[in-house]
C-alpha atoms as a PDB file:
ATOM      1  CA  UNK A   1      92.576  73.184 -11.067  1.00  0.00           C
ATOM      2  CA  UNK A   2      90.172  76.334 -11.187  1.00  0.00           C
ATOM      3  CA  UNK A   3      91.290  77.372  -7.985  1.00  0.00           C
ATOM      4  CA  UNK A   4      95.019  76.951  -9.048  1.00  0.00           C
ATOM      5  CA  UNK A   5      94.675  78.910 -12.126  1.00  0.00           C
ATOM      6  CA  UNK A   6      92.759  81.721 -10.443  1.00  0.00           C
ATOM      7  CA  UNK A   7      95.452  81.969  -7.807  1.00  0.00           C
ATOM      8  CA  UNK A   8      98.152  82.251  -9.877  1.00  0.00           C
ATOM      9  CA  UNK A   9      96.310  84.832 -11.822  1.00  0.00           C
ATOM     10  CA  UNK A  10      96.018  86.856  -9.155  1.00  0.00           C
ATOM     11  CA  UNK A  11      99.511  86.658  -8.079  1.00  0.00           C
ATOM     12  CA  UNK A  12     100.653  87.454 -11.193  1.00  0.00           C
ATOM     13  CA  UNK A  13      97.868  90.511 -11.079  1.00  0.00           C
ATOM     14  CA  UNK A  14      98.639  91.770  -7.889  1.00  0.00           C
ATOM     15  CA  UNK A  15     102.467  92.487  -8.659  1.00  0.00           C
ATOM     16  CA  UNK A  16     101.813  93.985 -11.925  1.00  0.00           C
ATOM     17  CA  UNK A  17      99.315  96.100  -9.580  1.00  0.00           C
ATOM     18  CA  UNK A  18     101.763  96.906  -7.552  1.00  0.00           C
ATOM     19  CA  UNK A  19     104.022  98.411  -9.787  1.00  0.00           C
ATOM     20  CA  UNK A  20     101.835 100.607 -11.583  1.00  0.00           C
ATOM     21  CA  UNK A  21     100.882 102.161  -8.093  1.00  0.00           C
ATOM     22  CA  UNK A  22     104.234 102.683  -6.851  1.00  0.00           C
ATOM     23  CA  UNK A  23     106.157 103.317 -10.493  1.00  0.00           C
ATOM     24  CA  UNK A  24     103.267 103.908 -12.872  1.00  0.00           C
ATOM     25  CA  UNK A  25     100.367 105.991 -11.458  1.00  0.00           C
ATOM     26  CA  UNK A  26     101.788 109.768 -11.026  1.00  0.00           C
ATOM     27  CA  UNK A  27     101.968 110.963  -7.158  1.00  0.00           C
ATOM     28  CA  UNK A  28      98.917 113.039  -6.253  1.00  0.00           C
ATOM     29  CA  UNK A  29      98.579 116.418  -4.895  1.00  0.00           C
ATOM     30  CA  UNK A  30      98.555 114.600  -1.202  1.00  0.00           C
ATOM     31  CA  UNK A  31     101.378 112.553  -1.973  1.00  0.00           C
ATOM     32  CA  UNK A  32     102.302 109.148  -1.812  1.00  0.00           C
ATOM     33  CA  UNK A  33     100.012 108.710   0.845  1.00  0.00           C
ATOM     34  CA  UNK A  34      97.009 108.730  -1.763  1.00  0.00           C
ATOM     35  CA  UNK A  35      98.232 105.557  -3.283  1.00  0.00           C
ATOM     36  CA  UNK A  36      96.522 104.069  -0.694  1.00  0.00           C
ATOM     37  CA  UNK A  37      93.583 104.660  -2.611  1.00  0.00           C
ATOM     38  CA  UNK A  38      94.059 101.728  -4.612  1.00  0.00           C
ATOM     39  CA  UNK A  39      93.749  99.577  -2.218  1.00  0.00           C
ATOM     40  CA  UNK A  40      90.502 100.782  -0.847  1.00  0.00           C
ATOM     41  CA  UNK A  41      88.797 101.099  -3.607  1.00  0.00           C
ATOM     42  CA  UNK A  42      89.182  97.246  -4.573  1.00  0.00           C
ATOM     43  CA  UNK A  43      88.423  96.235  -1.154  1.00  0.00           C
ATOM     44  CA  UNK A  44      85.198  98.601  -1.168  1.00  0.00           C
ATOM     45  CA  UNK A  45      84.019  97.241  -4.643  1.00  0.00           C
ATOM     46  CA  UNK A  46      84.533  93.597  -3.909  1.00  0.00           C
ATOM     47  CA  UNK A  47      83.142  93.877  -0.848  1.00  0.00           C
ATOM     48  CA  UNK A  48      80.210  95.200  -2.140  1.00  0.00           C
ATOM     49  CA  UNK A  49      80.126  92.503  -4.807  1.00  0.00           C
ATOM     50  CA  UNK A  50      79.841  90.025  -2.043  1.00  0.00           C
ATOM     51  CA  UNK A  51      76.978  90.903  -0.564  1.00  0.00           C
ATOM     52  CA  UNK A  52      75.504  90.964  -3.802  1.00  0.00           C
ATOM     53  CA  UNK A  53      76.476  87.609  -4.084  1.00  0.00           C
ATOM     54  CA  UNK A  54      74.948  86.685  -0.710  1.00  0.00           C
ATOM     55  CA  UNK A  55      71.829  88.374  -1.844  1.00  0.00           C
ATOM     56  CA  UNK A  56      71.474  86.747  -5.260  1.00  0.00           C
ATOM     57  CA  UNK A  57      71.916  82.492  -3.304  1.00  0.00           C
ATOM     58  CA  UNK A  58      69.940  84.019  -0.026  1.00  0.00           C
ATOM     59  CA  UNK A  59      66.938  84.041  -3.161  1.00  0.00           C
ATOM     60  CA  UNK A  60      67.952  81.073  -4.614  1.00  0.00           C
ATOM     61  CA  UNK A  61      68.346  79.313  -1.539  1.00  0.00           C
ATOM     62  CA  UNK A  62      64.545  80.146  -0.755  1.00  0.00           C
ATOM     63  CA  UNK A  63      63.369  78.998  -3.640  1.00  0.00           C
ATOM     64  CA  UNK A  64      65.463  75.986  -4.133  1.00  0.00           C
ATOM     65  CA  UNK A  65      66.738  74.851  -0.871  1.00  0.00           C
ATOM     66  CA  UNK A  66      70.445  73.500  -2.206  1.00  0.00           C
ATOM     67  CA  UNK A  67      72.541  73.811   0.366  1.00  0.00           C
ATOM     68  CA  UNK A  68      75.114  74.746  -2.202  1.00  0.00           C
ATOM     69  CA  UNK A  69      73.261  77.888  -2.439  1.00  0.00           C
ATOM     70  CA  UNK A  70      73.748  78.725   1.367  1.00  0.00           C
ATOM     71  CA  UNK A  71      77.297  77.742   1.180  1.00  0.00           C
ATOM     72  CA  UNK A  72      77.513  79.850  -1.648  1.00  0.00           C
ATOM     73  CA  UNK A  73      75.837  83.082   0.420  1.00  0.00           C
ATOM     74  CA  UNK A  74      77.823  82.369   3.506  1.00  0.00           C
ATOM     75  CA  UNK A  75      81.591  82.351   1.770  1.00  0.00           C
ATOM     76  CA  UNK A  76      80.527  85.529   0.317  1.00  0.00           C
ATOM     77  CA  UNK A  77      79.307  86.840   2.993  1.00  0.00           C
ATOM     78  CA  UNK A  78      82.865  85.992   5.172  1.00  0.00           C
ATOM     79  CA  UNK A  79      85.288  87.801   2.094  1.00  0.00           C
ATOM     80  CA  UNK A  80      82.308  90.323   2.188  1.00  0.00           C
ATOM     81  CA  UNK A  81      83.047  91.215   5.772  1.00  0.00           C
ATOM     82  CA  UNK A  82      86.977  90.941   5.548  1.00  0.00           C
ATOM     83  CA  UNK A  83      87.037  92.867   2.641  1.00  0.00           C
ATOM     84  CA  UNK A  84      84.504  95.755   3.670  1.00  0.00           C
ATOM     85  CA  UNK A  85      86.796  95.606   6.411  1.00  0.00           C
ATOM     86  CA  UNK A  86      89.989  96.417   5.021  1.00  0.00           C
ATOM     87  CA  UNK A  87      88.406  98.835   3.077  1.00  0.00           C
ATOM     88  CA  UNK A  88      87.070 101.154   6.174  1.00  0.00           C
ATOM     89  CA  UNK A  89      90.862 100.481   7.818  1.00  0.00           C
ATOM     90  CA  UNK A  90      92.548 102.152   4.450  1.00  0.00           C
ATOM     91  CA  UNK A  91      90.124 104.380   4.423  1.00  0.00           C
ATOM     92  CA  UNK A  92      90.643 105.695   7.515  1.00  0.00           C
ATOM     93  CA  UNK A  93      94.263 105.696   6.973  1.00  0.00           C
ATOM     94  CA  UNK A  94      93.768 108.194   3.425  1.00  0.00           C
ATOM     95  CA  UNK A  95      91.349 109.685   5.853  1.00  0.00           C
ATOM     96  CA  UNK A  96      93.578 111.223   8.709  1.00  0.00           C
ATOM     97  CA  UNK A  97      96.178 112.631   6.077  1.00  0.00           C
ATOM     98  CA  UNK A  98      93.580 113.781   3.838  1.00  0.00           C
ATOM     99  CA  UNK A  99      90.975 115.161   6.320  1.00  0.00           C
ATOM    100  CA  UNK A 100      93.299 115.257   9.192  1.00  0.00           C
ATOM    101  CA  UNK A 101      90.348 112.911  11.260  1.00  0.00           C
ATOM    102  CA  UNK A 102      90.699 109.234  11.084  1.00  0.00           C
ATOM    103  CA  UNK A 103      86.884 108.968  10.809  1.00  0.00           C
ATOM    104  CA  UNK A 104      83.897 111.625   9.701  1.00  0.00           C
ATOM    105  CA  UNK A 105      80.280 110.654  10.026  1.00  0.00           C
ATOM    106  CA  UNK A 106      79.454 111.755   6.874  1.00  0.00           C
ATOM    107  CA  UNK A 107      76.475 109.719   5.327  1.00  0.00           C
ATOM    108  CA  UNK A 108      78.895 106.962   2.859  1.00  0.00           C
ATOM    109  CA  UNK A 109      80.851 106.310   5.888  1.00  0.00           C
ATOM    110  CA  UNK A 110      78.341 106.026   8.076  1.00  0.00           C
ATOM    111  CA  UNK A 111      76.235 103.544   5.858  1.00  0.00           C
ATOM    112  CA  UNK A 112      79.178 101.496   5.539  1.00  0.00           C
ATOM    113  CA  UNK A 113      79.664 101.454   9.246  1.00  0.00           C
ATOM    114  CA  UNK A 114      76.338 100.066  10.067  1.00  0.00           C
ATOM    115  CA  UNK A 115      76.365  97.340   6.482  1.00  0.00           C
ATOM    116  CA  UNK A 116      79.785  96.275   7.990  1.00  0.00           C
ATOM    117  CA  UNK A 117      77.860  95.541  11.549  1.00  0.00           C
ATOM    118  CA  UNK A 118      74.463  93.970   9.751  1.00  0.00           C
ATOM    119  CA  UNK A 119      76.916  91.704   8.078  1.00  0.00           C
ATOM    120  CA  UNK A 120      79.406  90.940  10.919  1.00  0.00           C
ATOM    121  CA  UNK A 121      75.769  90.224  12.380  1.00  0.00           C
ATOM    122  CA  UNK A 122      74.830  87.637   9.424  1.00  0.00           C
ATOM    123  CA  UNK A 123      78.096  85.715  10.215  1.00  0.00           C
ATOM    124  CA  UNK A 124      77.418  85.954  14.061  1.00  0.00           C
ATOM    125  CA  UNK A 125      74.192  84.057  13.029  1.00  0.00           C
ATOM    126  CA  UNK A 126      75.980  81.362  10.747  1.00  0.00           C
ATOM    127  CA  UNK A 127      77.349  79.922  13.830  1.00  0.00           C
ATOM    128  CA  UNK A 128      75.067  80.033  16.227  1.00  0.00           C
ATOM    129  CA  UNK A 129      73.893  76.294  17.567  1.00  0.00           C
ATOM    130  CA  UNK A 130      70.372  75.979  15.072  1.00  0.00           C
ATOM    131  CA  UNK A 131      69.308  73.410  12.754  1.00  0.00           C
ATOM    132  CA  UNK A 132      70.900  73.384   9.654  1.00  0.00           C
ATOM    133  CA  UNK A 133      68.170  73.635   7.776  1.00  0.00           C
ATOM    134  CA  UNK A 134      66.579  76.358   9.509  1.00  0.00           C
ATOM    135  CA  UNK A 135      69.281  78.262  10.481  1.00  0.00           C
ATOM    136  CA  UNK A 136      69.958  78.168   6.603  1.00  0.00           C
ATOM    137  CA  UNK A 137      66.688  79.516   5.979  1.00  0.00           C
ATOM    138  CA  UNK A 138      67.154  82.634   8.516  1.00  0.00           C
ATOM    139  CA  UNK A 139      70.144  83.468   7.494  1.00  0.00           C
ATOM    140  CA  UNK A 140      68.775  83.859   3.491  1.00  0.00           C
ATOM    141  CA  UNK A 141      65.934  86.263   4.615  1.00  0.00           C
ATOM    142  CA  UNK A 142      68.887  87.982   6.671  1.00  0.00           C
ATOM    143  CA  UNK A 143      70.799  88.070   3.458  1.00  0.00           C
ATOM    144  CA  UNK A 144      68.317  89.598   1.615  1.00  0.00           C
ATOM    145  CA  UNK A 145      67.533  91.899   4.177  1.00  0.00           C
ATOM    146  CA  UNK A 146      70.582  93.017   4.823  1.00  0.00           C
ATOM    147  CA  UNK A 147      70.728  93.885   0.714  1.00  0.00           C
ATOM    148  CA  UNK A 148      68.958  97.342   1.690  1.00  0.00           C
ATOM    149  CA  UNK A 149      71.915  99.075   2.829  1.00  0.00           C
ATOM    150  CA  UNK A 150      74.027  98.170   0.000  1.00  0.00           C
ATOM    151  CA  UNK A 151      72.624 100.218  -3.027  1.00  0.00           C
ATOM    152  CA  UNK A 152      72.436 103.189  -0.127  1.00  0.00           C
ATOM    153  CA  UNK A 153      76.251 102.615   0.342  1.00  0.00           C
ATOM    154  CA  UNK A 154      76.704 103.106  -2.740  1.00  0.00           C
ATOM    155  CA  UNK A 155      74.655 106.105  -3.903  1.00  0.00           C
ATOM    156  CA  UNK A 156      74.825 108.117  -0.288  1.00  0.00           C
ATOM    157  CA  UNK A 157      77.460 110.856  -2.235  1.00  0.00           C
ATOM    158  CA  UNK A 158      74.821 111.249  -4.823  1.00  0.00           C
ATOM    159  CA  UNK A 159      72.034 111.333  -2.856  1.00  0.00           C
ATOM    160  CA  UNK A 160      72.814 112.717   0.352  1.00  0.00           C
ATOM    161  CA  UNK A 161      76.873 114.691  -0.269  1.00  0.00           C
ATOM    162  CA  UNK A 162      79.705 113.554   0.963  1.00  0.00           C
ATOM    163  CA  UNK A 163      83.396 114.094   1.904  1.00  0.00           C
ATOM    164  CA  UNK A 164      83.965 111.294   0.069  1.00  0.00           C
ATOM    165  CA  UNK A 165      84.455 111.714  -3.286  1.00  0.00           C
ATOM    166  CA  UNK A 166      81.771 109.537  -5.668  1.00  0.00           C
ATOM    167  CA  UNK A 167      82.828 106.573  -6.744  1.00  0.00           C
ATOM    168  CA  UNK A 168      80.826 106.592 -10.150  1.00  0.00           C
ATOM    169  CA  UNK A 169      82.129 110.596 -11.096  1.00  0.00           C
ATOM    170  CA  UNK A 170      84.968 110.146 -13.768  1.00  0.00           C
ATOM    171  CA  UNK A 171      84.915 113.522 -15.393  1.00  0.00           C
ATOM    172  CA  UNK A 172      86.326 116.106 -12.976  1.00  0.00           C
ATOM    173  CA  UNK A 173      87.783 113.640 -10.841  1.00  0.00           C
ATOM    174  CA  UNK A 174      91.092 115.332 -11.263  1.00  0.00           C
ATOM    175  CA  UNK A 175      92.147 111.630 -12.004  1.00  0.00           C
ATOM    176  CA  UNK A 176      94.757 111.384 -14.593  1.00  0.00           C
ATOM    177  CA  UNK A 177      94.805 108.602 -17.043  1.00  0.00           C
ATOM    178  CA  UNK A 178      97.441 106.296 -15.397  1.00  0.00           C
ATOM    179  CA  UNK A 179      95.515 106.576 -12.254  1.00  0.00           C
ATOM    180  CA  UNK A 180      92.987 105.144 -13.042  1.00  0.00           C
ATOM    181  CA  UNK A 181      94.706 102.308 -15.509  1.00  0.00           C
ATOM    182  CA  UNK A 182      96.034 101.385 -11.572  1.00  0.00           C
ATOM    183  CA  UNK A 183      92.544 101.170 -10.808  1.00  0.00           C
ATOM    184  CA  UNK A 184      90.911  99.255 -13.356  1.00  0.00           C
ATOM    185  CA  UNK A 185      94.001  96.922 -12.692  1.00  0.00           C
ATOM    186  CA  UNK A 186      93.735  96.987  -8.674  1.00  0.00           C
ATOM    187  CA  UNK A 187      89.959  95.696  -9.125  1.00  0.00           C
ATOM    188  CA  UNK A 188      91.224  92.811 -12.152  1.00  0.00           C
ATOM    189  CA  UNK A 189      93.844  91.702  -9.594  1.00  0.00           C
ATOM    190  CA  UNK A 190      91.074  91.437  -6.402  1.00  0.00           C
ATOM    191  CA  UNK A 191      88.741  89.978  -8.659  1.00  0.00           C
ATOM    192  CA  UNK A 192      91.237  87.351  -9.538  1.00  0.00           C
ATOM    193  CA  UNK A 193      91.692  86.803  -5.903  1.00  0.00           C
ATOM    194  CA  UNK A 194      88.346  86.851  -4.469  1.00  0.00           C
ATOM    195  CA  UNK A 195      87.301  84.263  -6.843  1.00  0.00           C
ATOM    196  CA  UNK A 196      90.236  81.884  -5.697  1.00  0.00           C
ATOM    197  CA  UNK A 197      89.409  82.684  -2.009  1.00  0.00           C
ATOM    198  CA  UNK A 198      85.733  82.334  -2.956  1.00  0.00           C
ATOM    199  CA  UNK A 199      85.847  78.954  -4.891  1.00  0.00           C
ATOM    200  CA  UNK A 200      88.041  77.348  -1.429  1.00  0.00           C
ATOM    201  CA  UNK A 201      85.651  78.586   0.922  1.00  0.00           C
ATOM    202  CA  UNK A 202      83.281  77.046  -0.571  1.00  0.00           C
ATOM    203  CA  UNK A 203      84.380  73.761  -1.186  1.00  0.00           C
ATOM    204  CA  UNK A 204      85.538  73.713   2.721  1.00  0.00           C
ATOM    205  CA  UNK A 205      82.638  74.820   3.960  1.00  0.00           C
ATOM    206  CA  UNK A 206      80.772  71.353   1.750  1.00  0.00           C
ATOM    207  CA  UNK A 207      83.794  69.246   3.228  1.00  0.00           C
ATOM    208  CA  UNK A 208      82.631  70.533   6.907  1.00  0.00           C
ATOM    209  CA  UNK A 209      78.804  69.938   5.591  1.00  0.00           C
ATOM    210  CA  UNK A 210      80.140  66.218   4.849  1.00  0.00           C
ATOM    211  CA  UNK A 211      82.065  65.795   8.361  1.00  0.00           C
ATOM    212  CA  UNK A 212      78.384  66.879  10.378  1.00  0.00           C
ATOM    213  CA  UNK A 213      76.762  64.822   8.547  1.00  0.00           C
ATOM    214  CA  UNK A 214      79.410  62.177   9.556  1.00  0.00           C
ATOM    215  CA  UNK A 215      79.105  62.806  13.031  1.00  0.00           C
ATOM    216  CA  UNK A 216      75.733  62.676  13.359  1.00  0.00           C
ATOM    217  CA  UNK A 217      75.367  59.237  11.242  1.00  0.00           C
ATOM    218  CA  UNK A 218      77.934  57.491  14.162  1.00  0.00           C
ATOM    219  CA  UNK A 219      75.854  59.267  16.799  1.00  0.00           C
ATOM    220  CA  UNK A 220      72.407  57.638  15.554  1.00  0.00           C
END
């Protein structure tokens, strides 16, 4: 019922979402082509919220050994992947008409580039022929690991400048109001979703814990 109840949330959401980008939010400077921005930035903050979440059960996991936990951490980590994904393909779309190149190696895009690849890695391990228990094990201390890049993701136009405009700077954005009342609603609506998508993940990847453990009980 959760699951039903966050889904229809977030279709409800997501069209209201769409209709303050495309008849709400004023066209920028660039034109319509910046309302792409409101799609990337929901995809980069829930992406980024998912590998949090993989850090967070990689602990508990380790401490604990529930293999809820590790189902948990390895859900997240698949929306954390597809999401961080469509955010670097909207990106570079914004990118080519903004910049004119469809990629810069400027240090936020690069350190998304390579947590993208450390994570695409983590998945890579999920399903590689080990022990459940074990592999389960490697894959938290990959988890939490793979945590370092993260917080640098997320602070490289602070700490390093960027072409990419930070994230956390309101004031002089240029940003009016409506804009970002499309944000704020853009990450609602994915939030909505990726705890739907989350919860069903989940509860598949226990089902396909129950079927192994079927299979192996009519092999002994």
């Amino acid at each position: 019922m959760k699951v039903k109840v966050l889904a229809a949330l977030a279709g409800i959401a997501l069209l209201v979402q769409q209709y303050m980008i495309w008849f709400y939010a004023p066209v920028a400077q660039s034109g319509p082509v910046q309302k792409i921005f409101y799609l990337h930035l929901p995809n980069s903050w829930w992406a980024l919220v998912s590998f949090f979440v993989v850090f967070v059960f990689s602990i508990l996991y380790i401490f604990n050994r529930n293999p809820v936990f590790d189902r948990v951490a390895g859900a997240a980590a698949e929306l954390g992947v597809l999401f961080a994904t469509l955010a670097l393909v909207t990106g570079s779309v914004w990118a080519r008409a903004e910049w004119g190149h469809w990629w810069v190696w400027d240090p936020k895009l690069t350190t998304a580039l390579i947590m993208w690849y450390v994570y695409a890695g983590y998945l890579v391990l999920r399903s590689t022929p080990m022990g459940r228990d074990r592999k389960a094990l490697v894959c938290a201390v990959l988890g939490i690991v793979a945590f370092l890049d993260v917080p640098l993701v997320f602070f490289a136009a602070k700490l390093w400048g960027s072409a990419h405009p930070d994230g956390l700077a309101r004031q002089g954005s240029g940003m009016a109001a409506r804009m970002w009342y499309t944000v704020f609603a853009g990450l609602v609506s994915f939030g909505f979703m990726w705890c739907a998508m989350l919860l069903v993940r989940v509860r598949q990847l226990a089902h396909q814990a129950r079927l192994e453990a079927l299979l192996i009980w009519d092999e002994e």
